[in-house]
C-alpha atoms as a PDB file:
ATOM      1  CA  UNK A   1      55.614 153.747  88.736  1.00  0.00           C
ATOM      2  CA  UNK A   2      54.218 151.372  86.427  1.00  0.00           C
ATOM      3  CA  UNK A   3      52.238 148.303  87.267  1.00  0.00           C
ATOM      4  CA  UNK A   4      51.734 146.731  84.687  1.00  0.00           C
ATOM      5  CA  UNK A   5      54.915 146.453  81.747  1.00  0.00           C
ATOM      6  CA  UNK A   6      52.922 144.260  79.629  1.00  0.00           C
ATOM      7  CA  UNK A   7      49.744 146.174  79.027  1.00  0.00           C
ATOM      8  CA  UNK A   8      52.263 149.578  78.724  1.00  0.00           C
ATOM      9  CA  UNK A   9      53.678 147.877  76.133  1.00  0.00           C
ATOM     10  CA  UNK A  10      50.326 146.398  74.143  1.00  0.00           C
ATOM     11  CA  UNK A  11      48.559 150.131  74.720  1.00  0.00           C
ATOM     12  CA  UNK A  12      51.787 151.345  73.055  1.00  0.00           C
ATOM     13  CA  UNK A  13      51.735 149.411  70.070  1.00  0.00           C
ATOM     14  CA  UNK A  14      47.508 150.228  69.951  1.00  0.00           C
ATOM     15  CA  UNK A  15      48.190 153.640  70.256  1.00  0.00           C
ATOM     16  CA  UNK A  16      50.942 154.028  68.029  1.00  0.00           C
ATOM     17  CA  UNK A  17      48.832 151.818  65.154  1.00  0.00           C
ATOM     18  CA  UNK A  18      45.745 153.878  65.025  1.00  0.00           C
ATOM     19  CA  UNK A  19      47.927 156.726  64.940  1.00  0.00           C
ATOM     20  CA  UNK A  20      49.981 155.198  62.075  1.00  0.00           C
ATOM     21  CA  UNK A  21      53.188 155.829  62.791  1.00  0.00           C
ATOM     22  CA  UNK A  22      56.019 153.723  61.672  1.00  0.00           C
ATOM     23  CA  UNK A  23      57.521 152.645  65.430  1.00  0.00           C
ATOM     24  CA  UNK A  24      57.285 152.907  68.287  1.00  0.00           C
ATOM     25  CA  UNK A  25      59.518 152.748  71.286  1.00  0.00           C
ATOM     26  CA  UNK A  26      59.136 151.239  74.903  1.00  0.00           C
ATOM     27  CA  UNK A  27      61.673 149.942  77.944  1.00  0.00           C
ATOM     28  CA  UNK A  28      63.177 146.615  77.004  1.00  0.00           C
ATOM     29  CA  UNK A  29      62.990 143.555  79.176  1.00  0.00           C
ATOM     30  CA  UNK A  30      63.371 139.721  78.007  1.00  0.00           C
ATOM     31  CA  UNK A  31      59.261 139.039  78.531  1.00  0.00           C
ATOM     32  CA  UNK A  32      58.651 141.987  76.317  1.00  0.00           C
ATOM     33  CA  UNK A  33      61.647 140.581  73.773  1.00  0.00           C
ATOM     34  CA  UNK A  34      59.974 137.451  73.692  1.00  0.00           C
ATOM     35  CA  UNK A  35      56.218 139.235  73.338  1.00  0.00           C
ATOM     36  CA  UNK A  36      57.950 141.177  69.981  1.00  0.00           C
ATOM     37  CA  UNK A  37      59.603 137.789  68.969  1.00  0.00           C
ATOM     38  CA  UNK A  38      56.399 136.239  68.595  1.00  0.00           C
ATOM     39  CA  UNK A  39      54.348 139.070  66.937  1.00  0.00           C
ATOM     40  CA  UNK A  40      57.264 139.664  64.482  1.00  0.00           C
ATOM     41  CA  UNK A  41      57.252 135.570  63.619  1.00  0.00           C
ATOM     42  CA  UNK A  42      53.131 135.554  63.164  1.00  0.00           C
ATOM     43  CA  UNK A  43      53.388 138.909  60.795  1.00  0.00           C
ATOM     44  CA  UNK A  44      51.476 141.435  62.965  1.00  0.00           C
ATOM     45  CA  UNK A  45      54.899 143.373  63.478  1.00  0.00           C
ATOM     46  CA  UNK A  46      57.697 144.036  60.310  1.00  0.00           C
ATOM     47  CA  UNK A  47      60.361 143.454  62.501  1.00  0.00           C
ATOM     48  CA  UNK A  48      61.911 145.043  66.435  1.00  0.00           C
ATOM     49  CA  UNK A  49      65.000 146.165  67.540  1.00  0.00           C
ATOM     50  CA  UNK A  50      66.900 146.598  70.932  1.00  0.00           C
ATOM     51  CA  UNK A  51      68.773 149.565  71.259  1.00  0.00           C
ATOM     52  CA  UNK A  52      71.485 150.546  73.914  1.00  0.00           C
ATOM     53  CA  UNK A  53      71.057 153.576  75.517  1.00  0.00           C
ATOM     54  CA  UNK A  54      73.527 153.220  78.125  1.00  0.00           C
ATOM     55  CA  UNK A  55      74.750 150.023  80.113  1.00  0.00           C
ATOM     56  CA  UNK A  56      71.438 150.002  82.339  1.00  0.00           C
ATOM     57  CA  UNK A  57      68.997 151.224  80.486  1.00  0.00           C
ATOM     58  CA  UNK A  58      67.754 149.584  76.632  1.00  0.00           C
ATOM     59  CA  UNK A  59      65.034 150.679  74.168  1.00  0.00           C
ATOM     60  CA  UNK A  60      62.419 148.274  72.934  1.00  0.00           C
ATOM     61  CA  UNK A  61      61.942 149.708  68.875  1.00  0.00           C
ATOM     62  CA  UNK A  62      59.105 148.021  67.068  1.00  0.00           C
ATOM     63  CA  UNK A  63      58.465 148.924  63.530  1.00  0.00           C
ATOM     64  CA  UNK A  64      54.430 148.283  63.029  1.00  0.00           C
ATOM     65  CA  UNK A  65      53.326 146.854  59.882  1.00  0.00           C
ATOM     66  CA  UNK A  66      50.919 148.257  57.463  1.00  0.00           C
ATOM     67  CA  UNK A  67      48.564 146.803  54.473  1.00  0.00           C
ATOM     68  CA  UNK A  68      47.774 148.079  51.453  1.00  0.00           C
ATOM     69  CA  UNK A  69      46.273 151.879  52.155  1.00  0.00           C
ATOM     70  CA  UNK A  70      47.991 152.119  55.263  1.00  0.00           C
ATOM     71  CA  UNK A  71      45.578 150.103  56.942  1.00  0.00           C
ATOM     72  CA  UNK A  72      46.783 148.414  60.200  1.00  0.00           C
ATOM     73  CA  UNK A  73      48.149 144.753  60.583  1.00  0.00           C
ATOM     74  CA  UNK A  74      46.973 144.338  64.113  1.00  0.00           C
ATOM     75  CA  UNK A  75      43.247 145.408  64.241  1.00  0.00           C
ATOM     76  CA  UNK A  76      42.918 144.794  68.674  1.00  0.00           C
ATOM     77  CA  UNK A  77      45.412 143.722  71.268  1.00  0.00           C
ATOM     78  CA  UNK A  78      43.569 142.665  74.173  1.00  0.00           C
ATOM     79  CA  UNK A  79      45.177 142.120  77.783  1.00  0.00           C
ATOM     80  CA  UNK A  80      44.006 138.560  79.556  1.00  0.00           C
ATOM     81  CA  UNK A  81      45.633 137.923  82.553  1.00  0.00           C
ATOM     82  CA  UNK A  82      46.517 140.872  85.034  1.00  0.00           C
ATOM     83  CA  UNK A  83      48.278 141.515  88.257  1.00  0.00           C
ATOM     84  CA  UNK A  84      44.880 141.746  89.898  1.00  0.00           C
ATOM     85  CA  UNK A  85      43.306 138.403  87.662  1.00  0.00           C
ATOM     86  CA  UNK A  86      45.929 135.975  86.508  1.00  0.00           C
ATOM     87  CA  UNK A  87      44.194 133.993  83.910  1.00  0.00           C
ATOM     88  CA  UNK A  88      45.438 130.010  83.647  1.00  0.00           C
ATOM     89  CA  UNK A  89      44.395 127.337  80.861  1.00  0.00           C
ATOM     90  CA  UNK A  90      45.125 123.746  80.697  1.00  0.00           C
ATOM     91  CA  UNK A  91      45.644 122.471  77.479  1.00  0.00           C
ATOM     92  CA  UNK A  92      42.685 121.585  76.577  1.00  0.00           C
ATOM     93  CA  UNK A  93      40.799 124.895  77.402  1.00  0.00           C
ATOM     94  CA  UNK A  94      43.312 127.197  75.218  1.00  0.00           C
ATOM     95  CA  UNK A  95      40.603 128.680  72.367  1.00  0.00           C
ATOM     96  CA  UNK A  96      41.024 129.815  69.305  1.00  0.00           C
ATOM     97  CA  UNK A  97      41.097 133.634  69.081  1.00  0.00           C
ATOM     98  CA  UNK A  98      38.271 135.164  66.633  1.00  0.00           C
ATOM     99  CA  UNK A  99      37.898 131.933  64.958  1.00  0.00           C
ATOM    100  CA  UNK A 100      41.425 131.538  64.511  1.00  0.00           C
ATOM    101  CA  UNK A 101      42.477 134.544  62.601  1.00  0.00           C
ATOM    102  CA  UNK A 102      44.139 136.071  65.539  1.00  0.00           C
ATOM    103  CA  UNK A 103      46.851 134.343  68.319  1.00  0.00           C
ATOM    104  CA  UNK A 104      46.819 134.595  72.004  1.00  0.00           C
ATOM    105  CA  UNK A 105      50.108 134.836  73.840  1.00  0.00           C
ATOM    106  CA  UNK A 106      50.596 132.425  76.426  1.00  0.00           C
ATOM    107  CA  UNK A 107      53.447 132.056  79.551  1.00  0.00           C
ATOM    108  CA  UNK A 108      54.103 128.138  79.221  1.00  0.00           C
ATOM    109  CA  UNK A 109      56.738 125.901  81.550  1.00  0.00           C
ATOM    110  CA  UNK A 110      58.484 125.983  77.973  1.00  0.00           C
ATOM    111  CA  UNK A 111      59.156 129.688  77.345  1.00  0.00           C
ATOM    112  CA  UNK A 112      55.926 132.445  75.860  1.00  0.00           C
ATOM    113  CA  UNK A 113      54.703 130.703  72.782  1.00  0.00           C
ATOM    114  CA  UNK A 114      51.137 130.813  70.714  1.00  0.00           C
ATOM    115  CA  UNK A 115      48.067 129.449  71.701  1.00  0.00           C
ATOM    116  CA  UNK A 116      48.376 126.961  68.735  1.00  0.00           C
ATOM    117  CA  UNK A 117      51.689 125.755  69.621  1.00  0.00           C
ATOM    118  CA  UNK A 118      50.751 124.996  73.411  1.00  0.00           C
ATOM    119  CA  UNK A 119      48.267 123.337  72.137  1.00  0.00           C
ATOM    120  CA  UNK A 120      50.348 121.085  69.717  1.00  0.00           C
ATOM    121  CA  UNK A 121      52.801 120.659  72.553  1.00  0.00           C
ATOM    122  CA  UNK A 122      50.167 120.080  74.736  1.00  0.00           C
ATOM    123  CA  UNK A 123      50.439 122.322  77.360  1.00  0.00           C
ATOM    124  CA  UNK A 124      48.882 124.930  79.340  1.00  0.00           C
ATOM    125  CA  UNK A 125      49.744 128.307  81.093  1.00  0.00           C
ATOM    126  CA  UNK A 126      48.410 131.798  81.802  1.00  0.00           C
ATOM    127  CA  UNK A 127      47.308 133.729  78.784  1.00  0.00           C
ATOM    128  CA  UNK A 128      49.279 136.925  78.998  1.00  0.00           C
ATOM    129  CA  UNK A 129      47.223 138.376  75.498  1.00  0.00           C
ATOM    130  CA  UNK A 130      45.122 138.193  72.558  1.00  0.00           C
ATOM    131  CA  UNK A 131      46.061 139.804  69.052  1.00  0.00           C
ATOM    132  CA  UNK A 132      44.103 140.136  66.245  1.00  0.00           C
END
């Protein structure tokens, strides 16, 4: 039984980068969809894909991205707010992640955006992640 879908699916993508392999795949759901969305729009991820299996059951596919000599796009992925420790910023707390060369993923009243467009919006949630 797994507790935590979100960090399955960040220790997934970790894993799969400093192992270089091209994808990697994962159970769908829409927060996860929405996680992908995001890391495909900043360029940490080349693109994802929802497969089918049958009726009930879909495949998250994410195809990792790469630099020049195979080094990895996404150097950390670092979970924030867990079952046991939800983590919650106003807008004026949300910080910059390693001086604003990474994002941090965060569960807003307007859908999962970056940290840098809650800000603009100017609004706060709980910080599901940090990506760098």
């Amino acid at each position: 039984m797994m507790v935590d879908p979100i960090s399955d699916m960040l220790t997934r993508i970790r894993n799969a980068a400093r192992g270089g392999h091209p994808r990697v795949d994962m159970p769908a759901s829409r927060l996860k969809i929405e996680i992908a969305r995001i890391l495909k729009e900043e360029g940490y991820i080349s693109t994802y894909k929802v497969v089918e299996e049958t009726k009930a059951k879909k495949t998250l596919r994410v195809f990792l991205k790469y630099s020049a000599g195979r080094r990895n796009v996404i150097t950390d992925l670092h979970r924030v707010s867990r079952p046991g420790r939800r983590v919650y910023v106003g807008k004026g707390e949300i910080k910059p992640v390693m001086g604003g060369t990474g994002i941090n993923i965060l569960s807003t009243p307007r859908g999962l955006m970056t940290g840098h467009a809650a800000r603009r919006a100017g609004i706060g949630g709980e910080i599901l992640c940090e990506v760098w």
